[in-house]
Protein backbone atom coordinates (compact mmCIF):
# COMPACT_ATOMS: atom_id res chain seq x y z
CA UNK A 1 67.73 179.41 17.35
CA UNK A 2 70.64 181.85 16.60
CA UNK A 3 72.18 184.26 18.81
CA UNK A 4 74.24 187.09 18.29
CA UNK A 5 77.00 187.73 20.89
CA UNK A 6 78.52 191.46 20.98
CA UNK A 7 81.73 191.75 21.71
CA UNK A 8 83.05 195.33 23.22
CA UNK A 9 85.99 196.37 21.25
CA UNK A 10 87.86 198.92 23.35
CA UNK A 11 91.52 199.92 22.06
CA UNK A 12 94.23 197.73 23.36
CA UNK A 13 96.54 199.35 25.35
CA UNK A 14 100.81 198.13 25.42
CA UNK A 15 102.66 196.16 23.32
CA UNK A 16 101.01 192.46 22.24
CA UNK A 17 103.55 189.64 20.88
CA UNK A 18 102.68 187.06 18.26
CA UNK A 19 102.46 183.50 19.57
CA UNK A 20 103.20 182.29 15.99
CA UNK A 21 105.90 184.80 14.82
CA UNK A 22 106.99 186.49 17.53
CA UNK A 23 106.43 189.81 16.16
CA UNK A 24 105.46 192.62 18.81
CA UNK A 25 102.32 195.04 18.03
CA UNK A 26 100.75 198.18 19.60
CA UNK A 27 97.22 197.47 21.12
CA UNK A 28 95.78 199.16 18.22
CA UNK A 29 97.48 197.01 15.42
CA UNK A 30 96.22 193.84 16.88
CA UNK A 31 92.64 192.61 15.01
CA UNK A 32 89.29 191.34 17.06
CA UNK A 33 89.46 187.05 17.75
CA UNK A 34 87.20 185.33 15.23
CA UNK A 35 85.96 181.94 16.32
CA UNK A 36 87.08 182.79 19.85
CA UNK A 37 86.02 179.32 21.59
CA UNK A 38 87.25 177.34 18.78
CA UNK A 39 90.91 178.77 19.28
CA UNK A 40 91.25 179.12 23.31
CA UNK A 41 90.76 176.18 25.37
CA UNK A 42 89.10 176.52 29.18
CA UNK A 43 91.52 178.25 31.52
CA UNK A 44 94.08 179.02 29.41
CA UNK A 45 95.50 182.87 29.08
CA UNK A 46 93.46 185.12 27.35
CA UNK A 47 94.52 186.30 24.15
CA UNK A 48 94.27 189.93 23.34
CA UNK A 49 93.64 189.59 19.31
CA UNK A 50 94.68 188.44 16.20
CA UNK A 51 98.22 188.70 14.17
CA UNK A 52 97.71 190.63 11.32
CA UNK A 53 101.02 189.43 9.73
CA UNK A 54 99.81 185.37 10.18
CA UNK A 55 96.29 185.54 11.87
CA UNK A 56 97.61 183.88 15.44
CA UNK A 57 96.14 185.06 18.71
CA UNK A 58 98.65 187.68 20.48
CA UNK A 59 99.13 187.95 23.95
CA UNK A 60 99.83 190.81 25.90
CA UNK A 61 103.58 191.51 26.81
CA UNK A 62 103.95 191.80 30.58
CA UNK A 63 106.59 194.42 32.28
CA UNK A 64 108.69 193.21 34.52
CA UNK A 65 107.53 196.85 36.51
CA UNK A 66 103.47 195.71 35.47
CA UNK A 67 101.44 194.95 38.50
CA UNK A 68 98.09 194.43 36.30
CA UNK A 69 98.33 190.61 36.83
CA UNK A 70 99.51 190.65 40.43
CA UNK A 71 96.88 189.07 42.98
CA UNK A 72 96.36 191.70 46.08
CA UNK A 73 98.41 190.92 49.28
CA UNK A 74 100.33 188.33 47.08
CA UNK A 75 103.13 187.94 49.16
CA UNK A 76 101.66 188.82 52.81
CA UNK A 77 100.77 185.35 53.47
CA UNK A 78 104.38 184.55 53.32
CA UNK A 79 106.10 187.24 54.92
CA UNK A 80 103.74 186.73 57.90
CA UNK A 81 104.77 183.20 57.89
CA UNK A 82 108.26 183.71 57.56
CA UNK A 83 109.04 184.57 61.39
C-alpha cells in the first residue's frame, strides 16, 4: 500500500544558516526537505529546508532578542525559588 504525505509549504520567514557551509539564506531561498526521516533523527532540531548551494538541511538562525523558542514562565520557577 502507498501513501502520499502532503507537506504544507508556507514561506519561511528570517534568516536560515547552512549546517554544511555555513552560508545564511532568507526563508524564501531555502528548498522543501526530501527524504525528511531519512536525514533527521528522533528529537533532534528541526530543520527548516534544504541548501541550495550543497543540498544540507538549514536551520533557522535564532536572535539573541527572539522569544519564538522560549518555554512560557521559563524563569518563574526560579525566581520564586530564589528567596
Amino acid at each position: 500500500m502507498y501513501t502520499r504525505q502532503w507537506v504544507d509549504f508556507r514561506p519561511l520567514k528570517g534568516e536560515h544558516g547552512c549546517d554544511n557551509c555555513s552560508l545564511v539564506f532568507a526563508g524564501s531561498d531555502v528548498e522543501p526537505i526530501t527524504d525528511f526521516f531519512q536525514r533527521v533523527e528522533p528529537g533532534g532540531i528541526v530543520p527548516s529546508g534544504v541548501c541550495p548551494k550543497c543540498g544540507a538541511l538549514c536551520y533557522p538562525i535564532k536572535k539573541e532578542n527572539d522569544d519564538a523558542g522560549k518555554v512560557p514562565g521559563e524563569g518563574l520557577h526560579k525566581a520564586a525559588n530564589d528567596s
